[in-house]
Every structure is written in C-alpha cells, then in structure tokens.
PDB file of N, CA and C in Angstrom:
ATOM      1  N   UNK A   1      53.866 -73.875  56.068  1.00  0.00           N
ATOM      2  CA  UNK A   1      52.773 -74.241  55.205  1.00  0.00           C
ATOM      3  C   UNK A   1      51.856 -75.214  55.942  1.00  0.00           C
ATOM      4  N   UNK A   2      50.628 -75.192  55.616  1.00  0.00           N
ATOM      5  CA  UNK A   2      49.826 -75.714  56.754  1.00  0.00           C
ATOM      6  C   UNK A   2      49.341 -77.063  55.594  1.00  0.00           C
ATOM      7  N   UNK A   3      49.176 -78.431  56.865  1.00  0.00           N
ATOM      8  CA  UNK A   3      49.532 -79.351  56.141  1.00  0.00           C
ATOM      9  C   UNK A   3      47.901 -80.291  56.100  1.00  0.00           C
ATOM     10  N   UNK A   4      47.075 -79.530  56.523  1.00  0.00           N
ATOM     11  CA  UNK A   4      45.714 -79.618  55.818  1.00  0.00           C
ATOM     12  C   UNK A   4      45.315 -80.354  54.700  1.00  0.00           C
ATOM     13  N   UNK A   5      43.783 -80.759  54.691  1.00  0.00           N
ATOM     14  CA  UNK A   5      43.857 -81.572  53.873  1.00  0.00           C
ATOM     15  C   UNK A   5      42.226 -81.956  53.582  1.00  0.00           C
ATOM     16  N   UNK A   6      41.512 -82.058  52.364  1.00  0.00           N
ATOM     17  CA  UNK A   6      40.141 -82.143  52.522  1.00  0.00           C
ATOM     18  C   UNK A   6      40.177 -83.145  52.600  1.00  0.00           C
ATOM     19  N   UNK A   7      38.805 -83.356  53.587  1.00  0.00           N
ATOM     20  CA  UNK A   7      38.888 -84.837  54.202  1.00  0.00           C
ATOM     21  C   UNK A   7      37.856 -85.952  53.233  1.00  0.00           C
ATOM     22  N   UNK A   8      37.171 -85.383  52.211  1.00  0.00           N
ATOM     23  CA  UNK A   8      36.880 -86.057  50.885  1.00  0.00           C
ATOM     24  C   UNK A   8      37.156 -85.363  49.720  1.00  0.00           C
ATOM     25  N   UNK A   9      37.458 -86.630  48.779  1.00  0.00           N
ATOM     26  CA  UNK A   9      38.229 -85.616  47.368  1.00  0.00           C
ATOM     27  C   UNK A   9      36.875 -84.771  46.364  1.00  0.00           C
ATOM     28  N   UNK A  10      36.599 -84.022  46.665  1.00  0.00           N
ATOM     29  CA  UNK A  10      35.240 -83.219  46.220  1.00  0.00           C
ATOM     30  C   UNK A  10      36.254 -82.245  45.908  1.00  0.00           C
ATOM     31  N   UNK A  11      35.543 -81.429  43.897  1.00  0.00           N
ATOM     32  CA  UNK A  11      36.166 -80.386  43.983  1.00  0.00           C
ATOM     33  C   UNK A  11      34.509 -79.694  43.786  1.00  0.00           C
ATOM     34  N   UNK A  12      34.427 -78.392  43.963  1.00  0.00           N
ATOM     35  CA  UNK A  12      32.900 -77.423  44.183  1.00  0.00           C
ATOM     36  C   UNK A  12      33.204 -76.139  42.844  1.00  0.00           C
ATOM     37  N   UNK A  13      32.431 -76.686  42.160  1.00  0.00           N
ATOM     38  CA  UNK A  13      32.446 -75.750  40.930  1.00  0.00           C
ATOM     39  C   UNK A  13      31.051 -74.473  41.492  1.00  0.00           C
ATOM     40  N   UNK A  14      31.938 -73.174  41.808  1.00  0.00           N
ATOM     41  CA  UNK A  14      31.148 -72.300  42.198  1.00  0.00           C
ATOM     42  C   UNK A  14      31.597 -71.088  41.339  1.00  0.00           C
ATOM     43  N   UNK A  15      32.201 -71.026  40.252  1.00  0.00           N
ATOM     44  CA  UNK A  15      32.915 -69.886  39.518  1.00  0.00           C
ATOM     45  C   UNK A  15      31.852 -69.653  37.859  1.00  0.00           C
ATOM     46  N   UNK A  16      30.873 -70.067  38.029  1.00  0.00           N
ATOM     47  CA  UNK A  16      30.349 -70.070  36.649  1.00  0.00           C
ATOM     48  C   UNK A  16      29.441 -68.576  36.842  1.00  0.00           C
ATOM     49  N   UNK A  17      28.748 -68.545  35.903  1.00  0.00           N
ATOM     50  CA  UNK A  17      28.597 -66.936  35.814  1.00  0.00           C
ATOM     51  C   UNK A  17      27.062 -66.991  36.480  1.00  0.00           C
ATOM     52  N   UNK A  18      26.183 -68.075  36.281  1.00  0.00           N
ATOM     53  CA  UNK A  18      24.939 -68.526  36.732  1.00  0.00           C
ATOM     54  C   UNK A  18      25.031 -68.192  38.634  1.00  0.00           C
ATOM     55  N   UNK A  19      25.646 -69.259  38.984  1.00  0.00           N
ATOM     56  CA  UNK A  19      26.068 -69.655  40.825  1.00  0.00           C
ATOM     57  C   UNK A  19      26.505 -67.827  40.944  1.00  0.00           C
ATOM     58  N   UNK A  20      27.893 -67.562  40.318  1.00  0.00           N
ATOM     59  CA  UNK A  20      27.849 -65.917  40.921  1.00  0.00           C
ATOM     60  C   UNK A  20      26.742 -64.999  41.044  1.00  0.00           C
ATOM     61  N   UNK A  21      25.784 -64.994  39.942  1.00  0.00           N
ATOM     62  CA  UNK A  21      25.010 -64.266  40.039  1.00  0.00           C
ATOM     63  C   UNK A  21      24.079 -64.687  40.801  1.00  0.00           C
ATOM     64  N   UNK A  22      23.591 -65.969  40.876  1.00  0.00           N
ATOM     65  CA  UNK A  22      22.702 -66.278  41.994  1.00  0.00           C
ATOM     66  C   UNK A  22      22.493 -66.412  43.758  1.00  0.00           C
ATOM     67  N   UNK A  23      24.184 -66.524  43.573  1.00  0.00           N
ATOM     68  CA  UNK A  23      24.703 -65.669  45.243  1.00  0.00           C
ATOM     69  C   UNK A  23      24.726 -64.523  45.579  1.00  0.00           C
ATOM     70  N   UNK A  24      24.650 -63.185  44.655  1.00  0.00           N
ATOM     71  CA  UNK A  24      24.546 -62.283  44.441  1.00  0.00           C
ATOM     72  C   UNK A  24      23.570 -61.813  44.800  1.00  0.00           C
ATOM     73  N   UNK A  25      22.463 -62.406  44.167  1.00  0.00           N
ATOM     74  CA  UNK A  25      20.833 -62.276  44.928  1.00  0.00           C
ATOM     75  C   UNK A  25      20.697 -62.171  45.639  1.00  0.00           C
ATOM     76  N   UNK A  26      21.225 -63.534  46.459  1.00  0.00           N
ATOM     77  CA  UNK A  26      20.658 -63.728  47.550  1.00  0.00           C
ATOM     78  C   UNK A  26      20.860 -63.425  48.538  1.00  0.00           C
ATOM     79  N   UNK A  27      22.270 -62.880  48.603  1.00  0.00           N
ATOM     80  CA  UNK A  27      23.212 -61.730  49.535  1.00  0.00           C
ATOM     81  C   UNK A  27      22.487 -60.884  49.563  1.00  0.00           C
ATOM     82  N   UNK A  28      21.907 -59.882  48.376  1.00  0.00           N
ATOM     83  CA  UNK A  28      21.326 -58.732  48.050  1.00  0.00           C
ATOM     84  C   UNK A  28      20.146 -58.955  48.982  1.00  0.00           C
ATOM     85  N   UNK A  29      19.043 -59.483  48.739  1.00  0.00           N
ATOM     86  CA  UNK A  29      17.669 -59.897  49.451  1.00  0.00           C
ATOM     87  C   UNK A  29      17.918 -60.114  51.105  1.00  0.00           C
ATOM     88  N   UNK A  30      18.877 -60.552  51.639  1.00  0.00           N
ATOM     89  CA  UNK A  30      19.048 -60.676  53.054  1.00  0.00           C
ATOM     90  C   UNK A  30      19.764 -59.143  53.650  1.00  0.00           C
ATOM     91  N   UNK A  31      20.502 -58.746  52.473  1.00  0.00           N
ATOM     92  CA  UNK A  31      21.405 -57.277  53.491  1.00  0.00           C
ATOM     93  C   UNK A  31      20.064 -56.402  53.007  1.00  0.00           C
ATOM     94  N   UNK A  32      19.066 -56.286  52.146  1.00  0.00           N
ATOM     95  CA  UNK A  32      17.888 -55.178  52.091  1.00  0.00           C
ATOM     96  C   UNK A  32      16.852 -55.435  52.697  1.00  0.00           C
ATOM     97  N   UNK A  33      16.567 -56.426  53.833  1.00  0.00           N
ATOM     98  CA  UNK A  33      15.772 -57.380  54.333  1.00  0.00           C
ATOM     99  C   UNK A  33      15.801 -55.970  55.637  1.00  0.00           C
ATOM    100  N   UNK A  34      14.416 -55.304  55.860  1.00  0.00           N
ATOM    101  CA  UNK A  34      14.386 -54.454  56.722  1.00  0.00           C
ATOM    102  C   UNK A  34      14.141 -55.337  58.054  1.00  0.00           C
ATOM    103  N   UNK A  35      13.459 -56.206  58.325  1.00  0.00           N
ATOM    104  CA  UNK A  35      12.714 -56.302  59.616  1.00  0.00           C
ATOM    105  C   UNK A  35      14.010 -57.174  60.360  1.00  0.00           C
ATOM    106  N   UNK A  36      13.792 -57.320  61.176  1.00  0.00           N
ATOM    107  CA  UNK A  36      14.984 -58.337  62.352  1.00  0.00           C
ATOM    108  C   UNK A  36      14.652 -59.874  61.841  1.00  0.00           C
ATOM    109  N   UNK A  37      15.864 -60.000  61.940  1.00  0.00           N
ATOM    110  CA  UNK A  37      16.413 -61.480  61.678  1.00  0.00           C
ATOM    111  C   UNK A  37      16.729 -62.222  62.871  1.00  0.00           C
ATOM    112  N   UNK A  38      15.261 -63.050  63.467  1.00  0.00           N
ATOM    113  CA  UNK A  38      15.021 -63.299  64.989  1.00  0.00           C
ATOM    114  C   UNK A  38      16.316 -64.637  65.467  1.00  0.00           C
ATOM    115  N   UNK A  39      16.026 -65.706  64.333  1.00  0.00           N
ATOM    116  CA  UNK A  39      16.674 -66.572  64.328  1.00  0.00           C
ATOM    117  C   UNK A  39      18.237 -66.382  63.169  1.00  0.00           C
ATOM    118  N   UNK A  40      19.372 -67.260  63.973  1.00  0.00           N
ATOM    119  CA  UNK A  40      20.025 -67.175  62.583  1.00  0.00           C
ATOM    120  C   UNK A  40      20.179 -68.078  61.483  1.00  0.00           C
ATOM    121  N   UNK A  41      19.548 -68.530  61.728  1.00  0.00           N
ATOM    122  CA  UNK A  41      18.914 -69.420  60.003  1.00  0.00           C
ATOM    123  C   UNK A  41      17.820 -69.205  59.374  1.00  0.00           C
ATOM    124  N   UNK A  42      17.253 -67.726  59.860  1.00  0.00           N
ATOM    125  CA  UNK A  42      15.927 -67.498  59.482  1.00  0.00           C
ATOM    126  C   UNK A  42      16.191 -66.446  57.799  1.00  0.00           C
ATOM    127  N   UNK A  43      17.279 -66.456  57.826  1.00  0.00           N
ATOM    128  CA  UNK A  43      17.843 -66.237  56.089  1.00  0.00           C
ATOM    129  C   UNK A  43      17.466 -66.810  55.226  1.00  0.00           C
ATOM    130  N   UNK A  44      17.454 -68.120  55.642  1.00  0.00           N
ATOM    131  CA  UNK A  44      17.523 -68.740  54.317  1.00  0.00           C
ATOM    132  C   UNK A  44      16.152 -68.720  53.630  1.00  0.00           C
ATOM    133  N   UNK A  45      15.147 -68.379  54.107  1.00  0.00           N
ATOM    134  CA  UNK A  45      13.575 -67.882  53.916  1.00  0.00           C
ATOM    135  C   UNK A  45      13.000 -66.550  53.377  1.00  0.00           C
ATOM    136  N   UNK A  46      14.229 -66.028  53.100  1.00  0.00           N
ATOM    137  CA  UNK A  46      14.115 -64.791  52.552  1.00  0.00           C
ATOM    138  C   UNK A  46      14.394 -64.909  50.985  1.00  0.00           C
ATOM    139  N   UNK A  47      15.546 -66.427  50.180  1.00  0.00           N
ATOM    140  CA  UNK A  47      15.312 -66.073  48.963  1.00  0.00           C
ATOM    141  C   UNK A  47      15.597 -67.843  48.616  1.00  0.00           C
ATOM    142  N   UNK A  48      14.975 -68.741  47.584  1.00  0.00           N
ATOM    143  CA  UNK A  48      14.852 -69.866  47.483  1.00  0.00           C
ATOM    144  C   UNK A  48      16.344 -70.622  46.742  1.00  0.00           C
ATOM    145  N   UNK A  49      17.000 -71.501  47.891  1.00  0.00           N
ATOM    146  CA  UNK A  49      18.127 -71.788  47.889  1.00  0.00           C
ATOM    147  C   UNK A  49      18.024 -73.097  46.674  1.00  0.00           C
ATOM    148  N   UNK A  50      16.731 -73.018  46.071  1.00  0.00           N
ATOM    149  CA  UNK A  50      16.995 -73.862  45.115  1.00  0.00           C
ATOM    150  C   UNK A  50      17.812 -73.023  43.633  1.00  0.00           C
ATOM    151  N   UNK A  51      17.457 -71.588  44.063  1.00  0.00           N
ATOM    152  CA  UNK A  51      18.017 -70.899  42.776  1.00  0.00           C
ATOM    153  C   UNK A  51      19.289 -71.492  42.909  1.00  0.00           C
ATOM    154  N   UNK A  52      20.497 -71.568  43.509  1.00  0.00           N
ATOM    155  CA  UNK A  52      21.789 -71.119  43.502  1.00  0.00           C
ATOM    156  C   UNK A  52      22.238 -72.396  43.303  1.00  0.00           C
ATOM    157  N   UNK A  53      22.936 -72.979  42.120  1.00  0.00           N
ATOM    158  CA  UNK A  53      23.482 -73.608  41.695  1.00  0.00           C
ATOM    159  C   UNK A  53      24.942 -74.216  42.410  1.00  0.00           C
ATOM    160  N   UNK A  54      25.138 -75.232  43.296  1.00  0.00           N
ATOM    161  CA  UNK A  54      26.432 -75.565  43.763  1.00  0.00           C
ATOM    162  C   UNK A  54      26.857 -77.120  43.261  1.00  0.00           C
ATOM    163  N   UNK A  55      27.638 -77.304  42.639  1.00  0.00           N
ATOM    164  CA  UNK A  55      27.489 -78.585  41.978  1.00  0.00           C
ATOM    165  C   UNK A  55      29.062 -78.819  43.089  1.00  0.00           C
ATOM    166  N   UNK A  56      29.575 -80.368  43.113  1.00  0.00           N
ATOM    167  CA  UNK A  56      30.058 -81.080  43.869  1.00  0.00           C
ATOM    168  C   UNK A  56      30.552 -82.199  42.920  1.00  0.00           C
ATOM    169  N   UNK A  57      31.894 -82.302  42.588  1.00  0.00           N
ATOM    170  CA  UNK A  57      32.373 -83.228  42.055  1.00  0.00           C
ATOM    171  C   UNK A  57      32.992 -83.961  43.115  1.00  0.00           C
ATOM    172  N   UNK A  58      33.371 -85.449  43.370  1.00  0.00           N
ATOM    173  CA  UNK A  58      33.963 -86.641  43.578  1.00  0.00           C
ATOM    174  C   UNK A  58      34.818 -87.228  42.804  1.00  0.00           C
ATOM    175  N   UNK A  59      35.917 -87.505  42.498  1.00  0.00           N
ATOM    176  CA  UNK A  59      36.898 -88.442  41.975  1.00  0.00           C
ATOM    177  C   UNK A  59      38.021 -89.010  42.833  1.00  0.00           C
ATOM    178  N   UNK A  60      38.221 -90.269  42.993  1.00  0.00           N
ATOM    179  CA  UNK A  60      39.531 -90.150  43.669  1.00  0.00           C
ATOM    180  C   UNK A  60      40.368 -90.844  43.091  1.00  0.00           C
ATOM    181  N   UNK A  61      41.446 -90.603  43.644  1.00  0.00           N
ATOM    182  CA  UNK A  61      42.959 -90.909  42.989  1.00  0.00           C
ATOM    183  C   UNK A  61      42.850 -91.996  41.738  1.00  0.00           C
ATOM    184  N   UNK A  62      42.659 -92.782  42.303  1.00  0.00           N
ATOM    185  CA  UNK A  62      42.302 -93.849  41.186  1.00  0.00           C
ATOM    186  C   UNK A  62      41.893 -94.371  40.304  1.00  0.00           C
ATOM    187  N   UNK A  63      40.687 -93.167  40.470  1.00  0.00           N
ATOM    188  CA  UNK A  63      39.945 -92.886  39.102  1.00  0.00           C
ATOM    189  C   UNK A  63      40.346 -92.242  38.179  1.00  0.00           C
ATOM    190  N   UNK A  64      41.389 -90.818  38.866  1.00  0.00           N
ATOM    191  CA  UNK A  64      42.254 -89.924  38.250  1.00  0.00           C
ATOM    192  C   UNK A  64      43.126 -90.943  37.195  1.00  0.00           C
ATOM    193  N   UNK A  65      43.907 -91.723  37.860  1.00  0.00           N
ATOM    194  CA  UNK A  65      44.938 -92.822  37.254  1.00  0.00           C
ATOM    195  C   UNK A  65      44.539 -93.526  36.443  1.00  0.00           C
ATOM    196  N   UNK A  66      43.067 -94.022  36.346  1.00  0.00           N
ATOM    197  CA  UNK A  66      42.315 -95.055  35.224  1.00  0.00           C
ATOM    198  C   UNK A  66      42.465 -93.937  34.306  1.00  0.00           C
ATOM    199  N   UNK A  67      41.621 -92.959  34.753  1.00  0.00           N
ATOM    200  CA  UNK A  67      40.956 -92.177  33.693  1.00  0.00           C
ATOM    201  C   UNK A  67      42.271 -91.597  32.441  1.00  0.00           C
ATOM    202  N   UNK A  68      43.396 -91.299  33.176  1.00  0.00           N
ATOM    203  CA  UNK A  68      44.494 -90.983  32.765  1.00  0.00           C
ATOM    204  C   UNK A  68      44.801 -91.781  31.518  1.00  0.00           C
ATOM    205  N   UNK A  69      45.012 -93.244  32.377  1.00  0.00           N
ATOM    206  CA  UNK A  69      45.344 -94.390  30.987  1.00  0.00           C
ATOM    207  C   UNK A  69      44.256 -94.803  30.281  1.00  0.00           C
ATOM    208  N   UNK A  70      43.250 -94.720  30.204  1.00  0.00           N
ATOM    209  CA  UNK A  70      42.439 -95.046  29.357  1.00  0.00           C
ATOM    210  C   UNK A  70      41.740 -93.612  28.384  1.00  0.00           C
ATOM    211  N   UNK A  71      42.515 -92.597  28.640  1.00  0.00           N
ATOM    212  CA  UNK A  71      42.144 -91.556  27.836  1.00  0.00           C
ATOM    213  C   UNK A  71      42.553 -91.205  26.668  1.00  0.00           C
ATOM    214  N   UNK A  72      41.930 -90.506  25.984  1.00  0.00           N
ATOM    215  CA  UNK A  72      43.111 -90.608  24.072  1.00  0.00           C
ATOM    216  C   UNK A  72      42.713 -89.102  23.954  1.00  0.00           C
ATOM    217  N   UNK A  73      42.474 -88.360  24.777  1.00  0.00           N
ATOM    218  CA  UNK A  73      42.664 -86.865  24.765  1.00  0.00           C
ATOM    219  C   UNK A  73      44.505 -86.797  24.561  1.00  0.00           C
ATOM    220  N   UNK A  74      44.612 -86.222  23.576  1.00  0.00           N
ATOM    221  CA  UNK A  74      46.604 -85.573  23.656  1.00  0.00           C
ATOM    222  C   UNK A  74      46.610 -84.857  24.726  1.00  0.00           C
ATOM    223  N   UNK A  75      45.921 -83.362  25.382  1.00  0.00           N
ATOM    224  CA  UNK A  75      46.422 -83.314  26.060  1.00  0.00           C
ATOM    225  C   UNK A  75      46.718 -84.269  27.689  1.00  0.00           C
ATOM    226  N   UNK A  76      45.871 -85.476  27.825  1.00  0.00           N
ATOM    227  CA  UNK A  76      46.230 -86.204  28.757  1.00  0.00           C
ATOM    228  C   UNK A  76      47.363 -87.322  28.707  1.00  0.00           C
ATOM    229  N   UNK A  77      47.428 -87.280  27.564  1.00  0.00           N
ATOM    230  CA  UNK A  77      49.095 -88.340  26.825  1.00  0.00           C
ATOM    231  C   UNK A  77      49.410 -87.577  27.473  1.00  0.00           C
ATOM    232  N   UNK A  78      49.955 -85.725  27.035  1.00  0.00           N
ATOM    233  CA  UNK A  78      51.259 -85.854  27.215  1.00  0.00           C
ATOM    234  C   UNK A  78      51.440 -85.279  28.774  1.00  0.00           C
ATOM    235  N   UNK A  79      50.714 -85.688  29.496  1.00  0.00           N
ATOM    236  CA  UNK A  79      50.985 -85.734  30.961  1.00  0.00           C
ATOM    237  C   UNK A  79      51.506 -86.881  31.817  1.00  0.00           C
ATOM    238  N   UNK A  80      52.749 -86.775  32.827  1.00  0.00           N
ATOM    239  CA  UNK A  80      52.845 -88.523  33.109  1.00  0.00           C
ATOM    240  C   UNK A  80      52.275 -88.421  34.326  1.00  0.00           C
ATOM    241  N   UNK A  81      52.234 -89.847  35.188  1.00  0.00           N
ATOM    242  CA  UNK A  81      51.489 -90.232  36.099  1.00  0.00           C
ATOM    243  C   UNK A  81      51.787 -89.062  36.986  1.00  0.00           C
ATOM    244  N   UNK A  82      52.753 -88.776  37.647  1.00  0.00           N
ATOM    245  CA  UNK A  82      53.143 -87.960  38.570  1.00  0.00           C
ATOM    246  C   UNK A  82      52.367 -86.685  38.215  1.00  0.00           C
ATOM    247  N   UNK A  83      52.297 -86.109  37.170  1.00  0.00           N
ATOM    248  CA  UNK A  83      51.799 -85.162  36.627  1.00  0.00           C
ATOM    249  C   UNK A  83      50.333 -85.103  37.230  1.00  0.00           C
ATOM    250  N   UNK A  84      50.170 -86.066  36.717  1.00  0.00           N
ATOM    251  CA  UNK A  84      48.157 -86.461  37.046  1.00  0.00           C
ATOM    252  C   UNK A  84      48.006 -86.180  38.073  1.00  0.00           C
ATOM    253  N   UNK A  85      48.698 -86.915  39.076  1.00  0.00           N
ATOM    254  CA  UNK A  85      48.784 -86.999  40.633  1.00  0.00           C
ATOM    255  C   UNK A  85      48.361 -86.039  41.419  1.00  0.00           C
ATOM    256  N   UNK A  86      49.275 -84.953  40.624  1.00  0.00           N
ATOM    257  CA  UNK A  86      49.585 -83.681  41.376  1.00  0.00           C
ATOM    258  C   UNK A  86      48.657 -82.804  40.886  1.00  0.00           C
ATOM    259  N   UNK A  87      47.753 -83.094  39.564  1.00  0.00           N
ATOM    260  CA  UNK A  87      46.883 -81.986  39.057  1.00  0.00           C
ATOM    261  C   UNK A  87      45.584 -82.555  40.367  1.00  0.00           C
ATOM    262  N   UNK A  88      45.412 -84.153  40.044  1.00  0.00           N
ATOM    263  CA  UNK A  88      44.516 -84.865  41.122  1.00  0.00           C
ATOM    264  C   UNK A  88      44.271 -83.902  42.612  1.00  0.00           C
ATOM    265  N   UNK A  89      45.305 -83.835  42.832  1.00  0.00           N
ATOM    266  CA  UNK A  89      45.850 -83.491  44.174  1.00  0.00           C
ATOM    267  C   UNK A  89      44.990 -81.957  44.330  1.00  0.00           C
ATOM    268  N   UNK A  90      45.371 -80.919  43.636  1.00  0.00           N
ATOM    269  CA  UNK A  90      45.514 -79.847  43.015  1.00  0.00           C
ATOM    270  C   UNK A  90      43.724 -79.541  43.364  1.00  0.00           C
ATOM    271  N   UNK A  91      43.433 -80.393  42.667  1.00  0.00           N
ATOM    272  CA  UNK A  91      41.867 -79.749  42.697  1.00  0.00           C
ATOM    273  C   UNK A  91      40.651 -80.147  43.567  1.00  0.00           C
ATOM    274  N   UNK A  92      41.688 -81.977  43.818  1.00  0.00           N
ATOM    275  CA  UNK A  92      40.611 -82.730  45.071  1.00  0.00           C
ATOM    276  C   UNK A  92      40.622 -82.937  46.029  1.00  0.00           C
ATOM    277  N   UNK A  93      42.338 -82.537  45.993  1.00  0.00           N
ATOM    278  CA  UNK A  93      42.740 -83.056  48.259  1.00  0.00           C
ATOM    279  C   UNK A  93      43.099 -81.899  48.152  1.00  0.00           C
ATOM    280  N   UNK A  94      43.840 -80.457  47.983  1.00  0.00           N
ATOM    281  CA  UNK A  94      44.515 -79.845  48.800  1.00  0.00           C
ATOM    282  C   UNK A  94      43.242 -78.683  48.952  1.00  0.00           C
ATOM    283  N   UNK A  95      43.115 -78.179  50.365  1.00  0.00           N
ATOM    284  CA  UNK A  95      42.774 -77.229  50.378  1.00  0.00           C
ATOM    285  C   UNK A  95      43.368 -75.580  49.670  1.00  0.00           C
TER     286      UNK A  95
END
C-alpha cells in the first residue's frame, strides 16, 4: 500500500452535476477543435475556464476535532474522536 499523502488537507468537490457537465464541454470543444493545436496550453482558449466550477475545501485536523466537540448535529455525537480522525483523514490527507 503506498504510503502517500496530500501534502495540504484540501478536499476538491468535483462530483456535482454542474462541474460534470461543464468538463464535459469543454473536453467536447477541444476534441471537435479542427485546426492544430500549435502550443500545448493553447486549449485552454478554446472554451472559458471560468465556466467549470472547481471548488477546494481546507480543514485541518483540528478544526475537524473543534468542530466535532462543539457540534450538536446527532449524527456527529455519535461519532468518537478516533472516528472523526479517520473520516478527517478519509477526505483531507489520504490520497
């Protein structure tokens, strides 16, 4: 098992139905793109990268752990620290 590790706790919400479809596009517009593609960053001029939605969360551990005890959601009661840890872990450090 490879013992990897993101090197900031960012998790990247790219699964919403908006971001899919707007990568979709823009895939589409570059593979129907007839003429030569001189440079290779000359893509990104073919469809406006402001459409595509990539959002970027930050939390780290500690915030996980505040947020934990100071929460009155039930389902975060009935999770214990270790629990947290590992959901923490789960979505912000492990690749």
């Amino acid at each position: 098992m490879s013992r990897s590790f993101k090197k900031s706790p960012a998790w990247t919400e790219q699964r919403t139905p908006n971001a899919i479809w707007a990568k979709r596009q823009a895939a589409k517009a570059v593979r129907r793109f007839t003429a030569d593609i001189s440079n290779g960053k000359w893509y990104r001029k073919l469809y406006c990268p402001w459409n595509i939605c990539d959002y970027r969360f930050y939390k780290t551990k500690q915030q996980a752990i505040q947020e934990w005890e100071t929460s009155r959601w039930a389902r975060d009661l009935a999770m214990t620290r270790e629990e947290v840890i590992d959901e923490w872990a789960k979505w912000y450090k492990r690749k």
